[in-house]
C-alpha atoms as a PDB file:
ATOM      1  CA  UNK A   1      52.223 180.435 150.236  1.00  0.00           C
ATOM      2  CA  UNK A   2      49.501 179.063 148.269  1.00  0.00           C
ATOM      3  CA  UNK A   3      49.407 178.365 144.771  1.00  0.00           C
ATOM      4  CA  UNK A   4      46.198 178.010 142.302  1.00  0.00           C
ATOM      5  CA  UNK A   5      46.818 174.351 140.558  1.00  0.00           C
ATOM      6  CA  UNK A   6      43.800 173.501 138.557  1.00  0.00           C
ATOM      7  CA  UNK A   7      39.815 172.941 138.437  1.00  0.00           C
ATOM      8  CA  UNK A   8      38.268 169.865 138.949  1.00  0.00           C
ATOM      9  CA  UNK A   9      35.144 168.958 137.672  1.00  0.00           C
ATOM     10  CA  UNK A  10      32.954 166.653 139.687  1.00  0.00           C
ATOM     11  CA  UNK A  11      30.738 164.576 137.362  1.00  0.00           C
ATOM     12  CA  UNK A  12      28.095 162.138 137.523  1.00  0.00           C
ATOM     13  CA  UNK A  13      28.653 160.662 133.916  1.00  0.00           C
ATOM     14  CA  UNK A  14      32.732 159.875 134.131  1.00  0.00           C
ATOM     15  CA  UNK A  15      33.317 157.865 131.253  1.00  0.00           C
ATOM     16  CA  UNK A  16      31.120 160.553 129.107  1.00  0.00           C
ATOM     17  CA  UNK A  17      33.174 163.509 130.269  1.00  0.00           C
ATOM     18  CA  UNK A  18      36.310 161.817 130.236  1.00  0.00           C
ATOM     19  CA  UNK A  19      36.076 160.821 126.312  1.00  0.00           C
ATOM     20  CA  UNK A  20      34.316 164.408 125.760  1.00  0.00           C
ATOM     21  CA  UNK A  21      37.403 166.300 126.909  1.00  0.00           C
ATOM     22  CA  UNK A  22      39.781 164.014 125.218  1.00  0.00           C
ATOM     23  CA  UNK A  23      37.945 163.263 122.296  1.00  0.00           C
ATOM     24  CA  UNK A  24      35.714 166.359 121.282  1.00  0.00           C
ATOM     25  CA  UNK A  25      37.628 169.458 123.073  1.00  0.00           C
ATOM     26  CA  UNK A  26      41.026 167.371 122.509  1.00  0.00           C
ATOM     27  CA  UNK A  27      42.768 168.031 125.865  1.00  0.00           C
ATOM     28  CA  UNK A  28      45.765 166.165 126.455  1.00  0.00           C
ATOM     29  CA  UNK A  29      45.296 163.196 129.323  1.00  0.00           C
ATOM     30  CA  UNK A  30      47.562 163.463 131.927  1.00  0.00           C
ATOM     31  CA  UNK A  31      46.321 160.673 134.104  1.00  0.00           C
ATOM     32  CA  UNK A  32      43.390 158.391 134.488  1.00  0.00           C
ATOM     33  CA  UNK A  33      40.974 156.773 132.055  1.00  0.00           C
ATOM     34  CA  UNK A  34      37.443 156.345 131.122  1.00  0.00           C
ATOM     35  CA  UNK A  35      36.525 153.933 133.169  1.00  0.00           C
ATOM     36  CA  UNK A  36      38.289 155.442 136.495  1.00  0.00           C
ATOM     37  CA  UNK A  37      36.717 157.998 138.861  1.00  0.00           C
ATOM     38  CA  UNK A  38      39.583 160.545 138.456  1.00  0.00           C
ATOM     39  CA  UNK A  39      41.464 162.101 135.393  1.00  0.00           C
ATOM     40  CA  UNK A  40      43.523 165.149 134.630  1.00  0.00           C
ATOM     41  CA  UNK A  41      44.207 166.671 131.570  1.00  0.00           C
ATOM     42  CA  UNK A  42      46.362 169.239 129.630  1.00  0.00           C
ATOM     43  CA  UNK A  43      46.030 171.657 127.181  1.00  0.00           C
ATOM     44  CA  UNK A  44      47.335 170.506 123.826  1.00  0.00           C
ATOM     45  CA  UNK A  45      50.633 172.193 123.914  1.00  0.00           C
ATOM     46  CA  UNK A  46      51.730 172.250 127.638  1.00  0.00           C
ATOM     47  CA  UNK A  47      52.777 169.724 130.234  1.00  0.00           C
ATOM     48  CA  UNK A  48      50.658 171.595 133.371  1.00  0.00           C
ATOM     49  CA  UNK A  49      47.940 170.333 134.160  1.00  0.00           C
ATOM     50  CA  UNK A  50      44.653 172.622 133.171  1.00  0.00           C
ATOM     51  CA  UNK A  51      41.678 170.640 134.100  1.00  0.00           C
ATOM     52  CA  UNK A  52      41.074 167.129 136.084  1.00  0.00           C
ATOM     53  CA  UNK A  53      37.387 165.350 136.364  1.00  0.00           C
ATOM     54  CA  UNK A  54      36.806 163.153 139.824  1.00  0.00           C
ATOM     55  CA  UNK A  55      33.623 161.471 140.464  1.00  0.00           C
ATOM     56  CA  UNK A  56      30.516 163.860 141.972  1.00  0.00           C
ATOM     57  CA  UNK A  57      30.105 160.456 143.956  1.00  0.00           C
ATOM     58  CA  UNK A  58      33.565 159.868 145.660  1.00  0.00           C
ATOM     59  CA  UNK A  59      34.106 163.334 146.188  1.00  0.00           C
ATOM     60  CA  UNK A  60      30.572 164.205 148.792  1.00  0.00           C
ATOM     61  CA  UNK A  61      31.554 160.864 150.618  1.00  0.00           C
ATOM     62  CA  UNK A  62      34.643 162.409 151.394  1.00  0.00           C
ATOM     63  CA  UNK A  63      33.250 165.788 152.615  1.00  0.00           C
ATOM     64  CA  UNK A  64      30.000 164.205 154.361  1.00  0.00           C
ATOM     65  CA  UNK A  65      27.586 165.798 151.547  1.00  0.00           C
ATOM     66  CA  UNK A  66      26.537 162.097 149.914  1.00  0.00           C
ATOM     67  CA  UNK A  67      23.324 162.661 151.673  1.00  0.00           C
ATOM     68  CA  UNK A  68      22.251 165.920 149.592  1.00  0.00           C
ATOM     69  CA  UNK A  69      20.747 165.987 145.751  1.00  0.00           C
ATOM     70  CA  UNK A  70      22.882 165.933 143.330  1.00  0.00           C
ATOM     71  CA  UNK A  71      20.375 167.044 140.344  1.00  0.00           C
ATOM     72  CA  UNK A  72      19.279 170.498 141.867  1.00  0.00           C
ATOM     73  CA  UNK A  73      18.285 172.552 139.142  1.00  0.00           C
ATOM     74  CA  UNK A  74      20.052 175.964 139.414  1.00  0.00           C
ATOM     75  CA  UNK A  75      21.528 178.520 137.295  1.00  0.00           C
ATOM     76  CA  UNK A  76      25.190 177.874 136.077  1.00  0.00           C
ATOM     77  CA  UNK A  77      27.688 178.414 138.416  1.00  0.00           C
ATOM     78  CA  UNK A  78      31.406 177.844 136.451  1.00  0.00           C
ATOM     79  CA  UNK A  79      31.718 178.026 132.701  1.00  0.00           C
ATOM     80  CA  UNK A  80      34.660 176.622 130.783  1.00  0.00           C
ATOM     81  CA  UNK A  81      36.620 178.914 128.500  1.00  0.00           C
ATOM     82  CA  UNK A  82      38.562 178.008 125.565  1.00  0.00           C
ATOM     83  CA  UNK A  83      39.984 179.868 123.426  1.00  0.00           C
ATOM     84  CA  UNK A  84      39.987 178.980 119.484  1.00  0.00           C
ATOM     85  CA  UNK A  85      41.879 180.282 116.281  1.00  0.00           C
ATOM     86  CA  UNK A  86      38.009 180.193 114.564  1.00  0.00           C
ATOM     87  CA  UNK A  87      34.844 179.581 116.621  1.00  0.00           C
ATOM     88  CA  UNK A  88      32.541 179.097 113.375  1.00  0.00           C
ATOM     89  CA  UNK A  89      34.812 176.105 111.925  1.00  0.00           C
ATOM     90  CA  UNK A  90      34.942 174.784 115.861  1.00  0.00           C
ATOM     91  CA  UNK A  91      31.522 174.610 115.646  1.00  0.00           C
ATOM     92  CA  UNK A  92      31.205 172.924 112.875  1.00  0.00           C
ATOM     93  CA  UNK A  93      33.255 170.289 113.938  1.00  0.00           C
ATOM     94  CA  UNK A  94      31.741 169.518 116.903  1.00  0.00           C
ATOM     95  CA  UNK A  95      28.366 169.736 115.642  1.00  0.00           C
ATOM     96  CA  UNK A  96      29.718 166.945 112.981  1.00  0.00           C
ATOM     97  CA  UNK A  97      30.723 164.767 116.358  1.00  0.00           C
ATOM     98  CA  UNK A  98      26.761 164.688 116.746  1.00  0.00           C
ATOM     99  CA  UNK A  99      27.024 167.720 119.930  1.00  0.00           C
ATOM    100  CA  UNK A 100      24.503 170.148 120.057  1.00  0.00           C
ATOM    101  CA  UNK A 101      25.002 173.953 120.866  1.00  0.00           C
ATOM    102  CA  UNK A 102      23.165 175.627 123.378  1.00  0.00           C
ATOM    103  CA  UNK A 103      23.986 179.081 121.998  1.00  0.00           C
ATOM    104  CA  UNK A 104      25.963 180.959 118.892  1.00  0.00           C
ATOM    105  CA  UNK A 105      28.011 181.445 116.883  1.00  0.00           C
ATOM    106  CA  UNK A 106      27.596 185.086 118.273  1.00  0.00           C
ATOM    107  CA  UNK A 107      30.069 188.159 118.311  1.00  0.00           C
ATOM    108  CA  UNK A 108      29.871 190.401 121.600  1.00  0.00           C
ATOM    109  CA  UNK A 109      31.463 193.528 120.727  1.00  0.00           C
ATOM    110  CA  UNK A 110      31.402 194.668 123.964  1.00  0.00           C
ATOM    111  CA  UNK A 111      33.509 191.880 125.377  1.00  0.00           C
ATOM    112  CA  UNK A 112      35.581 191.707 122.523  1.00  0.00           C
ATOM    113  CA  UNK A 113      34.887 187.880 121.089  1.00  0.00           C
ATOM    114  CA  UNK A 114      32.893 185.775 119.156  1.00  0.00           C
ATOM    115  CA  UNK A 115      31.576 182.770 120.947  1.00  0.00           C
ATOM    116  CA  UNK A 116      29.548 179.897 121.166  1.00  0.00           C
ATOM    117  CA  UNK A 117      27.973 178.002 124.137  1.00  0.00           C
ATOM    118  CA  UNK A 118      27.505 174.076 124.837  1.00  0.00           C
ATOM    119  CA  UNK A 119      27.646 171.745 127.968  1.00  0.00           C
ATOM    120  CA  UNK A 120      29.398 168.337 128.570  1.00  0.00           C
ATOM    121  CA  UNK A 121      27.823 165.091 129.038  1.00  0.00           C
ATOM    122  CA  UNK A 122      27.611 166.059 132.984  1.00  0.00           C
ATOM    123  CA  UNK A 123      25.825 169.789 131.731  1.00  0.00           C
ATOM    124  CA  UNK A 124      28.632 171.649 132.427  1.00  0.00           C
ATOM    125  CA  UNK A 125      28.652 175.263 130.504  1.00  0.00           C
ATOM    126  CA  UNK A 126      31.939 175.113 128.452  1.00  0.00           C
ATOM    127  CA  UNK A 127      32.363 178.771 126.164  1.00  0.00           C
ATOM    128  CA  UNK A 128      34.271 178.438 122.981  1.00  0.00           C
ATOM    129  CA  UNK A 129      35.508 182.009 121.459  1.00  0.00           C
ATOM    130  CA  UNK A 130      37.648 183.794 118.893  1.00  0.00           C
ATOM    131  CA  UNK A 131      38.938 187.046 119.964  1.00  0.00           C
ATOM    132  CA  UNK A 132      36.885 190.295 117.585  1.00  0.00           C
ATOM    133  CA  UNK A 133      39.511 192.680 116.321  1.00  0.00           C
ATOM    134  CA  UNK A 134      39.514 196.101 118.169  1.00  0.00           C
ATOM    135  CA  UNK A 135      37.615 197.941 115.292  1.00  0.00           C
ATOM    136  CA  UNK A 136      34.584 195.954 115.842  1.00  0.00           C
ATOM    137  CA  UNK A 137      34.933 196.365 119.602  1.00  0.00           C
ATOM    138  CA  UNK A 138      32.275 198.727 121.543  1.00  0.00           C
ATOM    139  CA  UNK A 139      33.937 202.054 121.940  1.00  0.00           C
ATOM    140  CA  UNK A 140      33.260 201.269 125.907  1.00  0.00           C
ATOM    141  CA  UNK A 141      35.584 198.210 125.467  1.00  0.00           C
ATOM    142  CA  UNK A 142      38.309 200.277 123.388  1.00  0.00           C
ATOM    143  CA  UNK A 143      38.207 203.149 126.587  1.00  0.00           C
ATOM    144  CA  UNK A 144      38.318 200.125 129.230  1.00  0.00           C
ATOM    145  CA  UNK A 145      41.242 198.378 127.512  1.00  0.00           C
ATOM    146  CA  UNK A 146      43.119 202.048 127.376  1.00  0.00           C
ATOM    147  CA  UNK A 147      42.034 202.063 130.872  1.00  0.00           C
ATOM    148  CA  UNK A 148      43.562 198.900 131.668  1.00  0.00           C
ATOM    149  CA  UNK A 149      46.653 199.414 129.679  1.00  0.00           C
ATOM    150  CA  UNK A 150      45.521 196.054 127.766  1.00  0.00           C
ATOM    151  CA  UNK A 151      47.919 195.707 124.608  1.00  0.00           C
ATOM    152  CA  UNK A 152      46.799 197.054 120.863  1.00  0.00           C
END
C-alpha cells in the first residue's frame, strides 16, 4: 500500500525559505533549522507533517541530475495553497513583513475564493485564499458543486 506523506520543496536559498515558512506563513517546524539543508514543517494546529524544504543541491547529487541548470526559466509547475480566515488582512500583513505580491487581492467567482498570489525566497508560487460565499459564486460553480454533491 502506498501512502501520500508530504511535499518537499527543493530550494536553492535554504535559510531564506526556511525563516519564510516559519516566520511569514507561520508553519509549525517539525525538524531542522535555518542553517541545515533539510526541514519539515506543520500546519499551525496539527502534529502531521504538511510541508518539508531539502536543499535543490543535495537532492540532484543524489539522483545524478547535479550536472543540469538549476535556473531554467519555465512556467510554474506546483503552487502552494493556504487557506486563510481573511485574504485582504493576510495581505496586509505580509506586505508589512516587507513581501511583495505578485497578484490580488482578487475574488474568482467561478472557483469560489478570493485570493492572492506571491512566491518564496526560492520563487516558489504560494496562493493565499478566503473561500466567496455561494451567492457570489458563478451559477456554473453553484450547478458543479450540486453536481458534485459538495456541501451548502
Amino acid at each position: 500500500m502506498m501512502k501520500f506523506d508530504h511535499p518537499r520543496l527543493l530550494v536553492d536559498k535554504f535559510p531564506e525559505c526556511f525563516l519564510f515558512y516559519r516566520d511569514v506563513i507561520g508553519l509549525k517546524v517539525t525538524w531542522g533549522h535555518e542553517n541545515d539543508s533539510y526541514a519539515s514543517f506543520a500546519n499551525q494546529d496539527r502534529k502531521e507533517v504538511v510541508l518539508a524544504l531539502f536543499s535543490c543541491q543535495e537532492m540532484a547529487e543524489s539522483v545524478g541530475t547535479d550536472h543540469l541548470p538549476v535556473d531554467a526559466q519555465v512556467q510554474d509547475k506546483v503552487a502552494l495553497i493556504f487557506h486563510v480566515d481573511e485574504v485582504d488582512i493576510e495581505v496586509d500583513r505580509i506586505k508589512a513583513l516587507g513581501i511583495k505580491f505578485i497578484a490580488g487581492p482578487k475574488d474568482f467567482p467561478g472557483w469560489g475564493i478570493r485570493s492572492a498570489y506571491l512566491r518564496d525566497p526560492d520563487g516558489n508560487l504560494l496562493e493565499l485564499h478566503t473561500d466567496l460565499s455561494r451567492k457570489e459564486w458563478t451559477e456554473g460553480l453553484r450547478a458543479a458543486a450540486k453536481k458534485h454533491g459538495a456541501a451548502d
